[in-house]
Protein backbone atom coordinates (compact mmCIF):
# COMPACT_ATOMS: atom_id res chain seq x y z
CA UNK A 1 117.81 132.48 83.90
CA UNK A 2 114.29 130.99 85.39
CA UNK A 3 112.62 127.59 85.43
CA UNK A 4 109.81 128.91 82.86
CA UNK A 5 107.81 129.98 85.55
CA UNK A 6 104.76 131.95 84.65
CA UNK A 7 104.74 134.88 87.11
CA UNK A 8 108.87 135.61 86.79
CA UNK A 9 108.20 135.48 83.21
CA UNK A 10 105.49 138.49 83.40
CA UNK A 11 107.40 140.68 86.28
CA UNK A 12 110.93 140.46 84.08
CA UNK A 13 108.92 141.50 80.70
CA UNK A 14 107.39 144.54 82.96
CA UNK A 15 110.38 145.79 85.77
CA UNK A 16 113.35 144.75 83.49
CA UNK A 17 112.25 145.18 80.07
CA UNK A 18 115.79 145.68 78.37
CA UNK A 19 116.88 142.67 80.34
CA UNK A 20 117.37 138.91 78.35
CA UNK A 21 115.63 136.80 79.99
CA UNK A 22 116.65 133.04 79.13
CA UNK A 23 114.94 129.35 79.90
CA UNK A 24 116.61 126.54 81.74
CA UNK A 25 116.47 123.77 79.10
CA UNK A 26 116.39 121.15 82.10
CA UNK A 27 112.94 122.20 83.09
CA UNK A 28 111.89 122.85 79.24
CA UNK A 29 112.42 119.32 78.92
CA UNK A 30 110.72 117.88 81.82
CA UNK A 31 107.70 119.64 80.41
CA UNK A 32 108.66 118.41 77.14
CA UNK A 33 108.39 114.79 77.92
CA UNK A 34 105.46 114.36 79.33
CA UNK A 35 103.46 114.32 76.30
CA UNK A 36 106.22 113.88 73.58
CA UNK A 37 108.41 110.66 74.49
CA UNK A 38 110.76 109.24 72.36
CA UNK A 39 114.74 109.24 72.92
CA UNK A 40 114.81 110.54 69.29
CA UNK A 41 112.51 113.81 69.79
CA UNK A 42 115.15 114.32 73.30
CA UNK A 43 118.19 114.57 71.04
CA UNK A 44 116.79 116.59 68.67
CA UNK A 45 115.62 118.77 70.94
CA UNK A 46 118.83 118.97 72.79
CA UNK A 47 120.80 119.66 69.77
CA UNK A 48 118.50 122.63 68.34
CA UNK A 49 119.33 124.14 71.81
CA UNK A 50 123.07 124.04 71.90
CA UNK A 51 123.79 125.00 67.90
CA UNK A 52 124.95 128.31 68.02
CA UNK A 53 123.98 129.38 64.06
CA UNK A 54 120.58 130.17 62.84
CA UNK A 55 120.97 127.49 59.88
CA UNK A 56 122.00 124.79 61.84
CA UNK A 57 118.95 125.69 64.34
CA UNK A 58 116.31 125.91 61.47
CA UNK A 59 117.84 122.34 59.91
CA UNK A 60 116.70 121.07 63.44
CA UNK A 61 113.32 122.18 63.48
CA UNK A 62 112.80 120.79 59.80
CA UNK A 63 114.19 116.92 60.91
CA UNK A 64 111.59 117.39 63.97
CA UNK A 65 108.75 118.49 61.88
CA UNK A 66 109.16 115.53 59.66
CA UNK A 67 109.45 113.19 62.44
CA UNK A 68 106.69 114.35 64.47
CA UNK A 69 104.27 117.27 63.36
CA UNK A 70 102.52 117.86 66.99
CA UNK A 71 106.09 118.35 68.87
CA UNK A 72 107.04 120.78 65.99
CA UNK A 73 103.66 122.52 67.02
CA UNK A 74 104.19 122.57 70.03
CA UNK A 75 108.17 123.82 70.59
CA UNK A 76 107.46 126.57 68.11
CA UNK A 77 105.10 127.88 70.41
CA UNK A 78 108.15 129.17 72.34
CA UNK A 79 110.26 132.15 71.41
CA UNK A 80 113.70 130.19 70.93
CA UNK A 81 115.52 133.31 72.39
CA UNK A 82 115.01 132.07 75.60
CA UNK A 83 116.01 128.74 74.82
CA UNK A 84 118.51 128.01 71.95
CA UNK A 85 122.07 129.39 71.73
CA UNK A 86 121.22 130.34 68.08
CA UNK A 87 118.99 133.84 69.19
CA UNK A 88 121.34 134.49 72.53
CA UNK A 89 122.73 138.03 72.91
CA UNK A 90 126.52 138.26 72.68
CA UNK A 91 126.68 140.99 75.50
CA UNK A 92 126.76 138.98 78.32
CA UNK A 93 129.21 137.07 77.27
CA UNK A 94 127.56 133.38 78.65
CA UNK A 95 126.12 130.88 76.62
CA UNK A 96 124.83 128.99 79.98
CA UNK A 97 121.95 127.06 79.03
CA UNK A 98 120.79 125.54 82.79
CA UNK A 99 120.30 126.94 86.01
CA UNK A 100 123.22 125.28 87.92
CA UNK A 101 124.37 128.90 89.23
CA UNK A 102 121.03 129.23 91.05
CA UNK A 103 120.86 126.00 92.40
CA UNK A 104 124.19 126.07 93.57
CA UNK A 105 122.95 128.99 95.72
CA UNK A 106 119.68 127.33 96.55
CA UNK A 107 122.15 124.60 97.96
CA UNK A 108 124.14 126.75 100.04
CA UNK A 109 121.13 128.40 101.88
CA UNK A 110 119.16 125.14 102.33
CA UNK A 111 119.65 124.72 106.01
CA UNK A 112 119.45 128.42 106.15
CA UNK A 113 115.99 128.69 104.61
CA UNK A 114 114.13 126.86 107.36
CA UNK A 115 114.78 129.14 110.17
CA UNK A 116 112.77 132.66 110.68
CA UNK A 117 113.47 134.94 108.77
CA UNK A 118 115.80 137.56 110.96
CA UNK A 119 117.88 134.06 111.76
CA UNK A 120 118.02 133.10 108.06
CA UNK A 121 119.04 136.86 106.97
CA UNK A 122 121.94 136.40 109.65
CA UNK A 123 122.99 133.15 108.44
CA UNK A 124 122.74 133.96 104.91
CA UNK A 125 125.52 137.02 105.73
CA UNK A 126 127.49 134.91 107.24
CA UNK A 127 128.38 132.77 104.40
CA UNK A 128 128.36 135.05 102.03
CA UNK A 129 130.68 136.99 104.16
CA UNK A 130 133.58 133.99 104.40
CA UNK A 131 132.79 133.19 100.48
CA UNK A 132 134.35 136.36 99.46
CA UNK A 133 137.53 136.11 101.12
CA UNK A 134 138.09 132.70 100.55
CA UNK A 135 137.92 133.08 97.37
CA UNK A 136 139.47 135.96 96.98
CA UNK A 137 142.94 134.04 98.72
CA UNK A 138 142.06 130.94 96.71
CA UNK A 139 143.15 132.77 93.66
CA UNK A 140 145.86 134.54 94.94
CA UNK A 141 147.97 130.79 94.86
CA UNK A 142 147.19 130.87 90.66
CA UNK A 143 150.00 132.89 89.06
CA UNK A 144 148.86 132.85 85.45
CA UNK A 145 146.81 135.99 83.59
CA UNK A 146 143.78 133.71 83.01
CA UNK A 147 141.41 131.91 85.86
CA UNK A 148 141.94 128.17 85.78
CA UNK A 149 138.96 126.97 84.72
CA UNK A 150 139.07 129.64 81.44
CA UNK A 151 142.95 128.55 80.82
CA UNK A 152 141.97 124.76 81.09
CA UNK A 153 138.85 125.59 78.43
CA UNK A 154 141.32 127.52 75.91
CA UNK A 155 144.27 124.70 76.32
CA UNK A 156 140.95 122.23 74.78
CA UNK A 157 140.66 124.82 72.17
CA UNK A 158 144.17 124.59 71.14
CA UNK A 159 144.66 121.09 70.73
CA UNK A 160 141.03 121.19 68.46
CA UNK A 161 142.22 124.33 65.62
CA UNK A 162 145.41 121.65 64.79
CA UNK A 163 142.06 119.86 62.17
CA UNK A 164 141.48 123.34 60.32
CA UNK A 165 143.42 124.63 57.67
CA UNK A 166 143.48 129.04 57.81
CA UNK A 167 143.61 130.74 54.59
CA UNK A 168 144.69 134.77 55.08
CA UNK A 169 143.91 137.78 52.87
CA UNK A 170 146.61 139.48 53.87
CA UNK A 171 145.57 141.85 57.46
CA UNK A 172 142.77 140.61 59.87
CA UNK A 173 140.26 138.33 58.41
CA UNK A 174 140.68 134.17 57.67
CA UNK A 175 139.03 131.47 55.83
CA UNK A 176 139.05 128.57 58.15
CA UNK A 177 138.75 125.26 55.94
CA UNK A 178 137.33 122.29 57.82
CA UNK A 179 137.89 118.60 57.24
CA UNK A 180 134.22 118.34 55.60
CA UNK A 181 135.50 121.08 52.70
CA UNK A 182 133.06 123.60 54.97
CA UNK A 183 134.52 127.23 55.34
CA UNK A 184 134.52 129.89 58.09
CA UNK A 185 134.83 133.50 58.53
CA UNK A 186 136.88 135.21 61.20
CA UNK A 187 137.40 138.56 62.18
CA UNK A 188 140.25 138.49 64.20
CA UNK A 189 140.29 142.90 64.46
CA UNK A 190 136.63 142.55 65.43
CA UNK A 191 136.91 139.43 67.80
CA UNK A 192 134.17 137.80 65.65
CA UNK A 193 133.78 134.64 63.76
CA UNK A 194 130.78 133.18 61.66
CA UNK A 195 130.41 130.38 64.75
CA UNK A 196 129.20 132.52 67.33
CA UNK A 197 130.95 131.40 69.47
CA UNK A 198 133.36 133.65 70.10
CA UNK A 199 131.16 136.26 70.53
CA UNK A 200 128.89 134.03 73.07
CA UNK A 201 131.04 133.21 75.21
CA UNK A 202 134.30 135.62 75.06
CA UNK A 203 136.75 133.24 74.54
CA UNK A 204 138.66 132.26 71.16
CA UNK A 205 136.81 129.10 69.02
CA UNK A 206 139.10 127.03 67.61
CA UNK A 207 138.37 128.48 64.17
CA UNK A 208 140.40 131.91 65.04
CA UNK A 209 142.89 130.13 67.30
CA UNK A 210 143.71 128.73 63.73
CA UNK A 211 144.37 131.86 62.55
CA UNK A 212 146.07 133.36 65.49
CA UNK A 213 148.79 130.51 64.70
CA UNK A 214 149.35 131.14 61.52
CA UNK A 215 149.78 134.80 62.01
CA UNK A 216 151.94 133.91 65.32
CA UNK A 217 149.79 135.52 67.81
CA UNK A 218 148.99 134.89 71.38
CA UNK A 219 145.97 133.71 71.84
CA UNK A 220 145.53 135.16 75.07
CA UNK A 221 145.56 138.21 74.44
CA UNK A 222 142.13 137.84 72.59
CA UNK A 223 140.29 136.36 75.82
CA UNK A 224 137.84 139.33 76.79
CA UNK A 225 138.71 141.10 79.88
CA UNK A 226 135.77 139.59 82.16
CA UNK A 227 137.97 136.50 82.29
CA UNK A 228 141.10 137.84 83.36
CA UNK A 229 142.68 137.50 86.53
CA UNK A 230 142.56 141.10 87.77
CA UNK A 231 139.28 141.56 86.88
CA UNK A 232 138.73 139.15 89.45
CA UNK A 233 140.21 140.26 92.27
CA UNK A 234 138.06 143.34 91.89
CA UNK A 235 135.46 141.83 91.62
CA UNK A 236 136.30 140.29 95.32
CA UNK A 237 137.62 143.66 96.66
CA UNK A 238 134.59 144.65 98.40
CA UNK A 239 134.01 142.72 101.87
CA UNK A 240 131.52 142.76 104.09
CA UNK A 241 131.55 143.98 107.58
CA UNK A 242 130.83 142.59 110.46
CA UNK A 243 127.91 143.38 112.88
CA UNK A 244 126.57 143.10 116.65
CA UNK A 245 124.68 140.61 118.10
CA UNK A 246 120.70 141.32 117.95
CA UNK A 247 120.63 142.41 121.89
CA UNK A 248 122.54 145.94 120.80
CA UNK A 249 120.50 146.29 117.86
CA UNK A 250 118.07 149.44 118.31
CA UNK A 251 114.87 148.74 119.45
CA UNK A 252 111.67 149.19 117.02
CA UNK A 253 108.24 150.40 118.07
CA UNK A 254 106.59 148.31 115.61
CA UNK A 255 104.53 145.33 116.50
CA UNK A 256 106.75 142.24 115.65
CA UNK A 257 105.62 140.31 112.73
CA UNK A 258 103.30 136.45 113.17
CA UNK A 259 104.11 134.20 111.14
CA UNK A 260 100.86 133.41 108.12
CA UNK A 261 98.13 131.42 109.83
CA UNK A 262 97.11 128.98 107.10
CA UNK A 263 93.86 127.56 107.55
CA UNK A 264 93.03 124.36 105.24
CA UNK A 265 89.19 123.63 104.35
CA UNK A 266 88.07 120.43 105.03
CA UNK A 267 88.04 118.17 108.16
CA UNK A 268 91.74 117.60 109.80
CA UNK A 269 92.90 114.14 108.91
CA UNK A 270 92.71 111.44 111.91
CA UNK A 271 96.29 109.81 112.12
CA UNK A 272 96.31 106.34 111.19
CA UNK A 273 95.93 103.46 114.14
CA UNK A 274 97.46 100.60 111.92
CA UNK A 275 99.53 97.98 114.12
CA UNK A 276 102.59 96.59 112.25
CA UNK A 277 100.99 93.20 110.80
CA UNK A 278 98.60 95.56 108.88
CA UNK A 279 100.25 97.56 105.70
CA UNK A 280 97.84 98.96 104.02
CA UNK A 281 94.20 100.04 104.25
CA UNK A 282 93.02 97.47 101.72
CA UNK A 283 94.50 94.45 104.47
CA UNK A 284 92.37 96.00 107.31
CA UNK A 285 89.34 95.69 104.94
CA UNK A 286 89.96 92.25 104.03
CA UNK A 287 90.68 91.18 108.04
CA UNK A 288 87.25 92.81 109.10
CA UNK A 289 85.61 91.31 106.26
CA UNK A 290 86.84 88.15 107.54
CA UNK A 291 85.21 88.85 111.39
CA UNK A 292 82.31 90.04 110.11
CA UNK A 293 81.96 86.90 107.88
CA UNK A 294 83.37 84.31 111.27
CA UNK A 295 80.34 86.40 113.40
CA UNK A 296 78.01 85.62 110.86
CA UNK A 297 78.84 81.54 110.61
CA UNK A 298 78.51 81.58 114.65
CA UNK A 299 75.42 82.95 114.53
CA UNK A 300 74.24 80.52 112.03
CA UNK A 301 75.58 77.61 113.98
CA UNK A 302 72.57 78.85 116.91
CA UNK A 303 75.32 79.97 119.04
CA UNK A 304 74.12 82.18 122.07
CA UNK A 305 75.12 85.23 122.97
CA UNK A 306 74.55 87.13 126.16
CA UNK A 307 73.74 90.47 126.27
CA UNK A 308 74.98 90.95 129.20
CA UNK A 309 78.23 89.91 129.59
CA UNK A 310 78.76 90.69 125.60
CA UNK A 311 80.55 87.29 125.10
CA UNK A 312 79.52 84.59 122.83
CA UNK A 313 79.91 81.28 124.27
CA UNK A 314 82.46 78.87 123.07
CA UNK A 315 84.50 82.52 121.51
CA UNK A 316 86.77 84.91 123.41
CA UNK A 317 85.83 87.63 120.77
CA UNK A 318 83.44 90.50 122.34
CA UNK A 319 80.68 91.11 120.68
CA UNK A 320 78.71 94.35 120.10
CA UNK A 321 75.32 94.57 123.02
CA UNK A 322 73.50 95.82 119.91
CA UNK A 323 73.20 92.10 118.22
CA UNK A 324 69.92 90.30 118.54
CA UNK A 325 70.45 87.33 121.20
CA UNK A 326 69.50 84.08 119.66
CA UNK A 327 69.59 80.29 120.40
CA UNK A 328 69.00 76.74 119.10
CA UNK A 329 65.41 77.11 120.11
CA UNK A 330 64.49 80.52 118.68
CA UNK A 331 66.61 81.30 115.82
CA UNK A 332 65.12 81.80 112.55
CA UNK A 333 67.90 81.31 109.74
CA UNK A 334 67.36 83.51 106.37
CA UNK A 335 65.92 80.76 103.77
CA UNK A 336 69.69 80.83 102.12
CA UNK A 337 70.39 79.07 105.64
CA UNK A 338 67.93 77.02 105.90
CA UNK A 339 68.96 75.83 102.37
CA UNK A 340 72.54 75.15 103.86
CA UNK A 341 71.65 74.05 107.24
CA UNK A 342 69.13 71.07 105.80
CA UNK A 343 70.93 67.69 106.12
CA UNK A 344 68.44 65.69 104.59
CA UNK A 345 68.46 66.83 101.01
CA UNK A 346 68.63 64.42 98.33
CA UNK A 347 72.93 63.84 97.47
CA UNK A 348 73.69 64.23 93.59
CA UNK A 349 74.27 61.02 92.05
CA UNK A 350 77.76 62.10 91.75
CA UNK A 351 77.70 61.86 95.44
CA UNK A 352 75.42 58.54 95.48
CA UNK A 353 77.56 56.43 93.38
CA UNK A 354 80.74 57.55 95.85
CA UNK A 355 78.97 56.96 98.67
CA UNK A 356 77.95 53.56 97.32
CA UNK A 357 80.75 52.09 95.97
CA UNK A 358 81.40 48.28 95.79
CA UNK A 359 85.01 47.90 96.65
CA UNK A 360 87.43 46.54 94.58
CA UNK A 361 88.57 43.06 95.07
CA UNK A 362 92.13 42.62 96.97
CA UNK A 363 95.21 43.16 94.95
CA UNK A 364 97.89 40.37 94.95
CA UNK A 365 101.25 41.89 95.82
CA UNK A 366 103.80 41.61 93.03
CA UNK A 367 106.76 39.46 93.51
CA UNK A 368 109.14 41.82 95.11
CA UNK A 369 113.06 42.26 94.37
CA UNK A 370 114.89 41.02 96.89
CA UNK A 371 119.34 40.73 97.19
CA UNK A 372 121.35 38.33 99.31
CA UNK A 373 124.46 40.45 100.65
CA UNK A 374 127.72 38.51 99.94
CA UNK A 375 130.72 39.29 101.24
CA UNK A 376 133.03 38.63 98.41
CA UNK A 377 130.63 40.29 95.89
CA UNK A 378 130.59 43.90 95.64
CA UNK A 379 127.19 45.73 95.99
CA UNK A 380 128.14 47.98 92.69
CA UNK A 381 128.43 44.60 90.62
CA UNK A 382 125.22 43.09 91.83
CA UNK A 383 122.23 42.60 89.30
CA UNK A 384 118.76 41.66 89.70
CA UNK A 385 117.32 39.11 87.23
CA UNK A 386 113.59 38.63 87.24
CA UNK A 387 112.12 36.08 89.03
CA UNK A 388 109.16 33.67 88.07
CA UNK A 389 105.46 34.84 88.78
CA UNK A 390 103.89 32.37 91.16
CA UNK A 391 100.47 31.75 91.35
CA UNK A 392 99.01 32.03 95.23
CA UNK A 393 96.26 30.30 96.36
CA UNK A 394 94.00 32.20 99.38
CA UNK A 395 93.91 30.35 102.09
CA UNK A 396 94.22 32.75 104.92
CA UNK A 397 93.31 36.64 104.73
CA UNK A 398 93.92 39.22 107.27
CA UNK A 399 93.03 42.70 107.64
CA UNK A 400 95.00 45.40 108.37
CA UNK A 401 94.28 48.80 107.87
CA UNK A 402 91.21 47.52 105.48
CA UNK A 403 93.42 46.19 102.61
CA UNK A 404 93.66 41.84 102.67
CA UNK A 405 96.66 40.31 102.04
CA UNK A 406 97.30 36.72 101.14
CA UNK A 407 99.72 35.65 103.94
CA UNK A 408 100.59 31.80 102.63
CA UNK A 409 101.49 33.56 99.09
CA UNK A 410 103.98 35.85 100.92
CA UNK A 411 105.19 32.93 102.86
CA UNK A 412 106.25 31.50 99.27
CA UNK A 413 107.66 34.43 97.83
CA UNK A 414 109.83 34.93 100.62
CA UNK A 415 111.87 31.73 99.57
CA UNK A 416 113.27 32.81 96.37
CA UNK A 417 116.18 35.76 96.11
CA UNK A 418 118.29 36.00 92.97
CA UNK A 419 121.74 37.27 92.59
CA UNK A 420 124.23 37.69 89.84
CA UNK A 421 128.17 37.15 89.88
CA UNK A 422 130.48 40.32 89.76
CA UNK A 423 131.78 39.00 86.43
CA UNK A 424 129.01 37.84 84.63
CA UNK A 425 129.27 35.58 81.97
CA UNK A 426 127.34 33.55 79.49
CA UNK A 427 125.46 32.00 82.17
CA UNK A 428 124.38 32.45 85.60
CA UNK A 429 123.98 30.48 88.37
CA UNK A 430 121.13 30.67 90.92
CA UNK A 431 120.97 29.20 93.65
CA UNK A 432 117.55 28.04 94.87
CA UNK A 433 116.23 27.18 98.29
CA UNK A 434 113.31 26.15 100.05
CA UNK A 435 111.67 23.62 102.42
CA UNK A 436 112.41 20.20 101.26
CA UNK A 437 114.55 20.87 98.51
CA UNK A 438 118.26 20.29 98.51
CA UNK A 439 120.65 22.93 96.79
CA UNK A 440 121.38 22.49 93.11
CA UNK A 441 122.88 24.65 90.86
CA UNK A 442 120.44 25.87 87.55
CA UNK A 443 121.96 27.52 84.53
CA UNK A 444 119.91 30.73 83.42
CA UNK A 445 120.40 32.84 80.56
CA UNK A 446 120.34 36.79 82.25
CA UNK A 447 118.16 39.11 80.80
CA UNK A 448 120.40 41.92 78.97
């Protein structure tokens, strides 16, 4: 099991050519999607991997060829005996189709992998040397015939061959009826049925645990022997032993080993001198643009700078000894200056006509709303009925602020306030005051 790499793909074909040599379907895919998207072409291609009959394999291919010529093209391009459970050998008894067994490794040795390589060797040993024992004790506390993880798998098994219907000829061999009216073959003498499955993985499908029931057989008996407990423990029999440190190891005459000197073409990079207000390399453009641009509007403005002392007057900013000096009396502007330094141009008559305006007459302030607080009336019930307009006459003016205001007609104004009962009724009395003029009462009709 690789990654699809090129070069392990080669040296397997040449040094192990009797070995299978299968695909991870995790990295199939990432190569997959990048130019064939579509959550539709993922399923498909998921399913035509984990089908374990030719037919159902070839229906695959046909729905993807109608849905999308170029990925058909493209996926038949790769020998689907490396892929797709349908053309897996039943001798190794696996039907894995990723590469978790390999990364669990790569997983373990991690921290291992960045030290040299006498120090990783050691530390790899190590490990490996306390894996095999522990788990050589960790299945001494299971008491059953089958590992755990197989017994747990063939217990899923059972409860699944309870939809099938088995139909016996009499010895070995079973017609398995499925809830669709489909019918499979199994071989129960030759541990085979027309799923593959069996034969993939080792273990019982729930087609010939069907038949096993009927007959009254144990099922675990059929499980192949790779998956048995003792097989197991000899498979954990053999431990490692343990070794010296690396001062009592016997010296070697050899030169020791350097590590590989890589040399990269090019010019080394400079690290980066960016402060923390600037984030990016597009900001510190946009900042010197900005000095570059404030330099240029000083020097239009004539302002001098000495060459000595590298400071422009006026500025704190140092400025480079390599800029021409120049002053109010010498400096000679480009003519796009000159253009925007003139004063005396002729405005726009845009421009004229603001500049120019006649100003408006004075605005007469409108008669403002104004309440009497009362005591016994409530400020909720209160309601403000409009008062009479009242013509002013201008007498007086005053400025203020540039705006006149007629100060006799806000003397007037300032007599009259208006308030309405909490319970009003069909009329409304006002009450009315002012120099000279005794109190009456007035009826007025409010304004709904």
């Amino acid at each position: 099991m690789s990654d699809k790499q090129k070069g392990l793909q080669n040296a397997i074909e040449e040094l192990l050519p009797g070995c299978e040599h299968r695909f991870c379907v995790l990295h199939l895919y990432q190569n997959f999607k990048g130019s064939h998207k579509g959550l539709a072409l993922k399923n498909i291609l998921w399913v035509a991997s984990r089908v374990t009959r030719v037919v159902d394999f070839e229906r695959c291919m046909n729905e993807m060829k109608e849905r999308d010529k170029a990925t058909f093209d493209w996926l038949v391009k790769r020998t689907p005996t490396h892929w797709s459970k349908a053309y897996f050998s039943t001798h190794p008894k696996c039907d894995i189709l990723l590469n978790n067994l390999s990364e669990s490794f790569n997983s373990m040795v991690l921290k291992a992998r960045s030290n040299p390589i006498v120090h990783m060797l050691e530390s790899i040993r190590l490990t490996l040397m306390k894996t095999i024992y522990r788990s050589r004790d960790e299945m001494k506390k299971h008491s059953e015939n089958l590992c755990p993880k197989i017994e747990k798998y063939l217990e899923q098994m059972k409860k699944k061959s309870m939809e099938y219907i088995a139909h016996w000829n009499g010895k070995d061999q079973f017609e398995i009826e499925t809830s669709y009216g489909n019918r499979i073959r199994v071989h129960l003498g030759e541990k085979t049925c027309s799923c593959r499955k069996w034969e993939l993985t080792g273990i019982p499908c729930a087609h010939a645990l069907s038949g096993m029931y009927y007959c009254g057989y144990t099922p675990e008996s059929y499980v192949d022997e790779c998956y048995k407990r003792q097989t197991y423990f000899k498979s954990y029999t053999h431990l490692m032993n343990t070794l010296n440190g690396n001062d009592m190891w016997p010296k070697s005459h050899m030169e020791p080993l350097l590590p590989p000197v890589k040399c990269y073409l090019g010019r080394k990079k400079k690290p980066s001198n960016m402060t923390d207000g600037e984030s990016s390399g597009a900001a510190t453009t946009n900042e010197m643009g900005r000095k570059r641009k404030q330099t240029n509007d000083h020097m239009d403005e004539g302002l001098h700078i000495d060459t000595q002392t590298s400071i422009v007057q006026g500025n704190n900013d140092v400025a480079s000894p390599s800029r021409v000096t120049r002053s109010k009396t010498n400096a000679v502007p480009s003519p796009a200056r000159v253009t925007r330094s003139k004063r005396n141009t002729v405005p726009s008559p845009a421009r004229l006509t603001r500049s120019k305006a006649v100003p408006s007459p004075p605005r007469v302030p409108s008669t403002p709303r104004r309440f009497v607080s009362q005591p016994n009336v409530p400020s909720t019930s209160r309601r403000v009925v409009n008062q009479p307009k009242v013509q002013s006459q201008p007498n007086v003016q005053s400025k203020t602020l540039g705006v006149t205001r007629n100060l006799k007609v806000q003397k007037e104004i300032s007599k009259y306030t208006t308030v309405e009962n909490e319970r009003p009724s069909k009329s409304t009395t006002v009450e009315k005051t002012g120099p000279n003029m005794s109190t009456r009462a007035e009826s007025v009709v409010p304004n709904v």
